[in-house]
C-alpha atoms as a PDB file:
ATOM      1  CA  UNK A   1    -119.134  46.949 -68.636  1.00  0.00           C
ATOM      2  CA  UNK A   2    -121.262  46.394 -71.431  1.00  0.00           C
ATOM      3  CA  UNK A   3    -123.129  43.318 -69.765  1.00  0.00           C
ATOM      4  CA  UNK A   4    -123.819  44.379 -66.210  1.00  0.00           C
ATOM      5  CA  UNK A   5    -122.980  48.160 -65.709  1.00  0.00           C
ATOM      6  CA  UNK A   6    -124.521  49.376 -69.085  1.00  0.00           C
ATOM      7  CA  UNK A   7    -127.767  46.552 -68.980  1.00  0.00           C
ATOM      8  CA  UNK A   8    -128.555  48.258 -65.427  1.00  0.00           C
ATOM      9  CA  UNK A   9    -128.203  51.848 -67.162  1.00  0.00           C
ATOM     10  CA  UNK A  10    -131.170  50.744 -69.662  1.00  0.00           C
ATOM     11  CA  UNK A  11    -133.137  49.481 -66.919  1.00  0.00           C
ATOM     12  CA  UNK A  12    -132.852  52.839 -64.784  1.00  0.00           C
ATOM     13  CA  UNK A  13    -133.808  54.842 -68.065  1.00  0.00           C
ATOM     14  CA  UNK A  14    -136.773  52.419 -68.357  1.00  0.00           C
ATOM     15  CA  UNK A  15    -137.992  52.757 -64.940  1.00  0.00           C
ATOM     16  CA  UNK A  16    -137.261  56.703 -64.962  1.00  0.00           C
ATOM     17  CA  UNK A  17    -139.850  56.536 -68.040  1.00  0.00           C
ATOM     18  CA  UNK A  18    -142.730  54.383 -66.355  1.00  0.00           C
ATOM     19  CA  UNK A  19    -142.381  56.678 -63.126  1.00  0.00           C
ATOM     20  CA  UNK A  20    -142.677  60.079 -65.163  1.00  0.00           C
ATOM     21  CA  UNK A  21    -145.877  58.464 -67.254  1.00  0.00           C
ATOM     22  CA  UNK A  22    -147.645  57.673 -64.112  1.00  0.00           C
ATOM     23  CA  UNK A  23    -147.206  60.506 -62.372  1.00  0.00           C
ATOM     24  CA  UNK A  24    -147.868  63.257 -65.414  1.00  0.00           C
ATOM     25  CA  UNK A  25    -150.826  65.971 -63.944  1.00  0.00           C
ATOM     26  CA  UNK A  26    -149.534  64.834 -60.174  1.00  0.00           C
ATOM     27  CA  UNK A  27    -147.020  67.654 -59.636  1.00  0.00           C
ATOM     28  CA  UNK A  28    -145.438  68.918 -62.138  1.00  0.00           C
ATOM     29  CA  UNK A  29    -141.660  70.052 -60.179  1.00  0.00           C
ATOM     30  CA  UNK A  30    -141.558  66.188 -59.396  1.00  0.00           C
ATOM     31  CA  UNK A  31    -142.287  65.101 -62.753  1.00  0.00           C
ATOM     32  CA  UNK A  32    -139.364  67.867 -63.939  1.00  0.00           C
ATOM     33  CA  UNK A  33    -136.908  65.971 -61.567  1.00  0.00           C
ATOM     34  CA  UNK A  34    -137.664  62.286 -63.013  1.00  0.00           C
ATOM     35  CA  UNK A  35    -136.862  63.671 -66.626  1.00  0.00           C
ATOM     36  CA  UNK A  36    -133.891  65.116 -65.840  1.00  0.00           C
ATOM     37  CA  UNK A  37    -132.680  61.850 -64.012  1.00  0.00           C
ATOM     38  CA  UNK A  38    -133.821  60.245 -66.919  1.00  0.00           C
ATOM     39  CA  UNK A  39    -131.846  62.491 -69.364  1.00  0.00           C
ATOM     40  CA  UNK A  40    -128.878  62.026 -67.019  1.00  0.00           C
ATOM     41  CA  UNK A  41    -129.187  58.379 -67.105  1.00  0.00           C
ATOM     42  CA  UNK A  42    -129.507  57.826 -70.715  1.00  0.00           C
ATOM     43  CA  UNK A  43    -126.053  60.309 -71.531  1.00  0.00           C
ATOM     44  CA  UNK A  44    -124.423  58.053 -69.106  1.00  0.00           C
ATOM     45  CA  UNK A  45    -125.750  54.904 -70.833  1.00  0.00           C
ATOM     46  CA  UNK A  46    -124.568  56.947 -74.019  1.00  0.00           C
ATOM     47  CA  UNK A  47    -120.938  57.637 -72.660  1.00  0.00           C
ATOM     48  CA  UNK A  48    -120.789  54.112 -71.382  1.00  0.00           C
ATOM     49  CA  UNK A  49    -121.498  52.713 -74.904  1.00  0.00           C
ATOM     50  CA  UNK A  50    -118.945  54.693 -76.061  1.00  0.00           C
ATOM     51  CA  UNK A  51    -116.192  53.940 -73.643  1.00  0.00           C
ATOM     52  CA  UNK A  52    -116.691  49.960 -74.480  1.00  0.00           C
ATOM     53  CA  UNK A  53    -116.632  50.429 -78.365  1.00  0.00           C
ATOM     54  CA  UNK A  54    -113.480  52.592 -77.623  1.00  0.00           C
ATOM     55  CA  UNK A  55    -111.726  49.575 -75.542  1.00  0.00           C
ATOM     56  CA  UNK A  56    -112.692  47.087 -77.561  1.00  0.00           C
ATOM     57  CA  UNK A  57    -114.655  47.709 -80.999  1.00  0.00           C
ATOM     58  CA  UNK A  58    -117.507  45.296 -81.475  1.00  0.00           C
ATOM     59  CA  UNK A  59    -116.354  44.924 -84.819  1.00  0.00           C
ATOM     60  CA  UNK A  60    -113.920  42.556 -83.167  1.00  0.00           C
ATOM     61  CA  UNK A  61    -115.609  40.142 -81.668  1.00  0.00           C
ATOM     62  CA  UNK A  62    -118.024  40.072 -85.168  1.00  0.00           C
ATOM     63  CA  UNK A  63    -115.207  39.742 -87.589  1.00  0.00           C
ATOM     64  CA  UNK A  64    -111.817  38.735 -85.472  1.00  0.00           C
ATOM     65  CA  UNK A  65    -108.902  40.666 -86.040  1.00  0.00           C
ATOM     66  CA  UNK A  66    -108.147  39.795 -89.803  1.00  0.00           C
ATOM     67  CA  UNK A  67    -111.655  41.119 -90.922  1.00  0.00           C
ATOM     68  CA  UNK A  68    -111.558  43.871 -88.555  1.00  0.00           C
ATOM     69  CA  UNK A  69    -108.435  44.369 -89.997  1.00  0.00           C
ATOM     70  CA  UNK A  70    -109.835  44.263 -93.770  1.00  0.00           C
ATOM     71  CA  UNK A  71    -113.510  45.927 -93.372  1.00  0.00           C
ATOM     72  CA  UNK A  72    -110.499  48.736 -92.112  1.00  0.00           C
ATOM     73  CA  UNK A  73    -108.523  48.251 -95.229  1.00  0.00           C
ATOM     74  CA  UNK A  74    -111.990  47.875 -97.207  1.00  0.00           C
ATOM     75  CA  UNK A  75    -112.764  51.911 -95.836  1.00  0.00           C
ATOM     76  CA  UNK A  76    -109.876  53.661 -96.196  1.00  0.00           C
ATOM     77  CA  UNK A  77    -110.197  56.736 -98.147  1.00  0.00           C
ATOM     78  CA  UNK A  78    -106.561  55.259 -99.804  1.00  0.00           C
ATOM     79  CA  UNK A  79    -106.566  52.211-101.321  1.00  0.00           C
ATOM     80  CA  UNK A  80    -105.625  49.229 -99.306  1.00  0.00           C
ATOM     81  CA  UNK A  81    -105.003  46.176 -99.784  1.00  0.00           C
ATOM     82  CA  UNK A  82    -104.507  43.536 -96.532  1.00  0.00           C
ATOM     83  CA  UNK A  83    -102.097  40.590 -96.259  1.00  0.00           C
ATOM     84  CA  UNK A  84    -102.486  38.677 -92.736  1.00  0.00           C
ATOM     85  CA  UNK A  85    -100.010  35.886 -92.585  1.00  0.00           C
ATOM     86  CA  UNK A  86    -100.347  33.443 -89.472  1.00  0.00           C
ATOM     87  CA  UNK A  87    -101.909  35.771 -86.997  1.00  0.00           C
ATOM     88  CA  UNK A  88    -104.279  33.198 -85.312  1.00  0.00           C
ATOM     89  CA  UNK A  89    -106.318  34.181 -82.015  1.00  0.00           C
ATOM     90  CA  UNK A  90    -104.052  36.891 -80.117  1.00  0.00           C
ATOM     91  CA  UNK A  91    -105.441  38.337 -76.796  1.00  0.00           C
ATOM     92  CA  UNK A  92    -108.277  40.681 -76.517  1.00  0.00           C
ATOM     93  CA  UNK A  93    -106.675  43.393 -75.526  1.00  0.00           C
ATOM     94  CA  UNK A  94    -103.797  42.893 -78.367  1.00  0.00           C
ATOM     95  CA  UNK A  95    -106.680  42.681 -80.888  1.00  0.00           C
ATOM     96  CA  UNK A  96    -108.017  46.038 -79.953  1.00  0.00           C
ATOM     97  CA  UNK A  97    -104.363  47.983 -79.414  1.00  0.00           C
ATOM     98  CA  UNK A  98    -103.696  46.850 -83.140  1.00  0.00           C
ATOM     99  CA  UNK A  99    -107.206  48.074 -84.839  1.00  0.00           C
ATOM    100  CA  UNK A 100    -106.784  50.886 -82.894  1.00  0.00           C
ATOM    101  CA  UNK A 101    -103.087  51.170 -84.878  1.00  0.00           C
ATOM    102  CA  UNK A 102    -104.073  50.574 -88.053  1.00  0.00           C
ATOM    103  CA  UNK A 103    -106.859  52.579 -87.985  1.00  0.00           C
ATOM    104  CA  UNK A 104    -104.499  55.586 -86.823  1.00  0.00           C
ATOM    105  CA  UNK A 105    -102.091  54.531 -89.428  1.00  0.00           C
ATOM    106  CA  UNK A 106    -104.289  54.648 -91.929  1.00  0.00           C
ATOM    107  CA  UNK A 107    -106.180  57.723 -90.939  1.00  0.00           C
ATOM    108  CA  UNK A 108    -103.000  59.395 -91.393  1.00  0.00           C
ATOM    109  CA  UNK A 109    -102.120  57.877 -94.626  1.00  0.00           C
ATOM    110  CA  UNK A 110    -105.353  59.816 -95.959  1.00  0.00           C
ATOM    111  CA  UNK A 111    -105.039  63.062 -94.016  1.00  0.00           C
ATOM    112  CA  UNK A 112    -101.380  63.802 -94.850  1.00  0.00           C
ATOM    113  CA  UNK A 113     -99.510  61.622 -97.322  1.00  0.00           C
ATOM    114  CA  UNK A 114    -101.065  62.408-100.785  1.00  0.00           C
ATOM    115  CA  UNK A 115    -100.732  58.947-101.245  1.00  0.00           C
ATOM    116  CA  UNK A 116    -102.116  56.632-104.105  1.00  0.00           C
ATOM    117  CA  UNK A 117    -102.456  53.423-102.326  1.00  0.00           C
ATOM    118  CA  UNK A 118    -101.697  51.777 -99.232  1.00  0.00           C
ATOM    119  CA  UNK A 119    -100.474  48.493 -97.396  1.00  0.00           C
ATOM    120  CA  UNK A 120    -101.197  46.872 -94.001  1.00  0.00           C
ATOM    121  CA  UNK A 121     -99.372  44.018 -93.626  1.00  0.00           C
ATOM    122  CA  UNK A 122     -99.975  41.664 -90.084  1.00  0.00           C
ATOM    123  CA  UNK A 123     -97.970  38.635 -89.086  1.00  0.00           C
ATOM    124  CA  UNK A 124     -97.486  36.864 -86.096  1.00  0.00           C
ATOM    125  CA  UNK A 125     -93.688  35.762 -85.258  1.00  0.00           C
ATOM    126  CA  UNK A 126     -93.820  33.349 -82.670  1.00  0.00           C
ATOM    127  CA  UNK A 127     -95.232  35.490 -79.516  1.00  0.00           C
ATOM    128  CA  UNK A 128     -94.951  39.259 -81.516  1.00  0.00           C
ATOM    129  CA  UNK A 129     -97.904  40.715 -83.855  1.00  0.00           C
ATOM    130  CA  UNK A 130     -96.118  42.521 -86.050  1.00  0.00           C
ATOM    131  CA  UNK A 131     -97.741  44.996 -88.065  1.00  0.00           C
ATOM    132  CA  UNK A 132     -96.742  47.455 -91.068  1.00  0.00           C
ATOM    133  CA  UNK A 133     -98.281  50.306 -92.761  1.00  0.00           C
ATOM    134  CA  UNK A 134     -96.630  51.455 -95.848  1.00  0.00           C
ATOM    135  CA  UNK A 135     -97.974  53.927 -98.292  1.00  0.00           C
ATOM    136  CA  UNK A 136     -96.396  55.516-102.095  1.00  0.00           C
ATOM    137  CA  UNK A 137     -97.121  59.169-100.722  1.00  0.00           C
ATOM    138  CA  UNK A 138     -94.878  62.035-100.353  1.00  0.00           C
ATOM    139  CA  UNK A 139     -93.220  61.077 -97.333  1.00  0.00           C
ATOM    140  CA  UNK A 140     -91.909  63.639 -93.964  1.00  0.00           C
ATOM    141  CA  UNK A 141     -94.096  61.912 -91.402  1.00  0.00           C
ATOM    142  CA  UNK A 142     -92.840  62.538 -88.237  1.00  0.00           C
ATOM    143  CA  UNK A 143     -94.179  61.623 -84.886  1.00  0.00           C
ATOM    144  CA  UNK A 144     -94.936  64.623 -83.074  1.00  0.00           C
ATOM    145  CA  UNK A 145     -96.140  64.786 -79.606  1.00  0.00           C
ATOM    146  CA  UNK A 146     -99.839  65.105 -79.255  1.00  0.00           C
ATOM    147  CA  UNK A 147    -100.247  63.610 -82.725  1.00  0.00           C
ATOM    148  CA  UNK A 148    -101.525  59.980 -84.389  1.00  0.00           C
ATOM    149  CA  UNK A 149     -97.692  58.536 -84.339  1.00  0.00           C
ATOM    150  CA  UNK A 150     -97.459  59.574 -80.732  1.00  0.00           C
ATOM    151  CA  UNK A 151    -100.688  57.782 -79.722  1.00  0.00           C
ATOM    152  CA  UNK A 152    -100.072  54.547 -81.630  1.00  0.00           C
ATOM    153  CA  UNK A 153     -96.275  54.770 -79.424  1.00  0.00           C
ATOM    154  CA  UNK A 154     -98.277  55.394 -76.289  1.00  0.00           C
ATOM    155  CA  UNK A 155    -100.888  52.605 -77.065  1.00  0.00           C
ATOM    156  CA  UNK A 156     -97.580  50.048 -77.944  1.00  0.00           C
ATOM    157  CA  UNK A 157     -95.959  51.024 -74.644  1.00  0.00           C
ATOM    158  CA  UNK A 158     -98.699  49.856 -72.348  1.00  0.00           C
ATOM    159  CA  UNK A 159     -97.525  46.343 -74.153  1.00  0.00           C
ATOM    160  CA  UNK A 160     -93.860  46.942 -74.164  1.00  0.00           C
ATOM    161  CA  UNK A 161     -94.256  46.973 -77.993  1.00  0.00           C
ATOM    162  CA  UNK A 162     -92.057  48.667 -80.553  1.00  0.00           C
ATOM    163  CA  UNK A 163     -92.589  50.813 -83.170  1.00  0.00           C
ATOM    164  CA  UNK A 164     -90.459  53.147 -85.725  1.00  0.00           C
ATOM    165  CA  UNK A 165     -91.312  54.917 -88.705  1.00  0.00           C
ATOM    166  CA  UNK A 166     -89.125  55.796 -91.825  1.00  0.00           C
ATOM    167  CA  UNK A 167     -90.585  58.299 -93.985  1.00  0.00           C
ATOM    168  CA  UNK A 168     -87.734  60.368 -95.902  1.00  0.00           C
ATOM    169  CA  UNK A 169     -88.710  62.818 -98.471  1.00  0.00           C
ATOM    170  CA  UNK A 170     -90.164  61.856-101.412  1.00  0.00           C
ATOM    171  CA  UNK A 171     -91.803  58.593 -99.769  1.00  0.00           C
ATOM    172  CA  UNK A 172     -92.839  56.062 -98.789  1.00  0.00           C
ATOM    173  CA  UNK A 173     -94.172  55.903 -95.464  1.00  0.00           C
ATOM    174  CA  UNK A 174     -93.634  52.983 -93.217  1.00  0.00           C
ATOM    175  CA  UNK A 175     -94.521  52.510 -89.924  1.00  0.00           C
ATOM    176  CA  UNK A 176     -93.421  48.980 -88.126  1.00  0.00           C
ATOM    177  CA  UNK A 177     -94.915  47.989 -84.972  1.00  0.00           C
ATOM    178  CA  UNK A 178     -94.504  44.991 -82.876  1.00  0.00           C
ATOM    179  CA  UNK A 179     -96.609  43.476 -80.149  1.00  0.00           C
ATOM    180  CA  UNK A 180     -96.241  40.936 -77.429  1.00  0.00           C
ATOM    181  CA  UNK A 181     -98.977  38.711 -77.924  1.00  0.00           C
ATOM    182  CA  UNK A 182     -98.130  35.598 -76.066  1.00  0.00           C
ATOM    183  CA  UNK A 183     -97.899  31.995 -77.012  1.00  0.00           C
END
């Protein structure tokens, strides 16, 4: 996607651009047409971009999962500290499911726990990424449908993962997940 599809997308805006230019003052309906092909083409581009940094966050091929992992950690609203223990080169597409995670975790950690600080802890267990989030808030998280906990479930099923989440009264938060990541 971001390679061929979106590369040709940049190309068709810049081509839209050099065709309205030269014919400005030739007829003005025609000219109308090329920038609204060109608008078209560059929200497409735009939606493309966005799709690829939602399947797999450049972030990740910049930093690899551990300092994806932190600069996450490093932003939270919460603070965060990061322990990675043995985690290694996993596939892509197990790099991005568990960013996307932790970032959900953690999003949720500073929307709903009152929390004072938080805890992402990664390890790889022979073939399974584990990964847990554990914060000192208030605690009653529950995974509702439509919500954050729901999503990171959904996103661990396409992988036949796992995931449960303890959160009685009073706190803390933890929320367990573990992901096939091969040998």
């Amino acid at each position: 996607l971001h390679d061929g599809a979106q590369n040709r997308l940049v190309s068709v805006v810049m081509m839209l651009g050099i065709a309205e230019r030269s014919l400005q003052g030739e007829g003005a309906q025609t000219v109308e047409q090329l920038r609204r092909a060109q608008e078209a083409a560059t929200e497409a581009l735009s939606a493309l971009r966005r799709t690829v940094h939602d399947i797999y966050p450049p972030i990740l091929d910049e930093l690899g999962l551990e300092g994806a992992l932190a600069s996450l950690a490093g932003r939270s609203a919460v603070p965060c500290t990061l322990e990675a223990v043995g985690v290694g080169r996993v596939p892509a597409a197990v790099e991005s499911a568990t960013y996307f995670i932790v970032a959900e975790a953690l999003s949720n950690v500073s929307k709903h726990s009152a929390a004072n600080r938080a805890a992402v802890r990664v390890r790889r267990r022979h073939d399974v990424l584990e990964v847990a989030v554990e914060d000192d808030g208030v605690g009653g998280a529950v995974e509702r449908p439509g919500g954050g906990y729901a999503g990171i479930r959904k996103r661990l099923e396409a992988f036949e993962g796992a995931m449960t989440l303890t959160s009685p009264p009073g706190g803390p938060t933890v929320l367990r997940t573990e992901l096939p990541c091969g040998s």
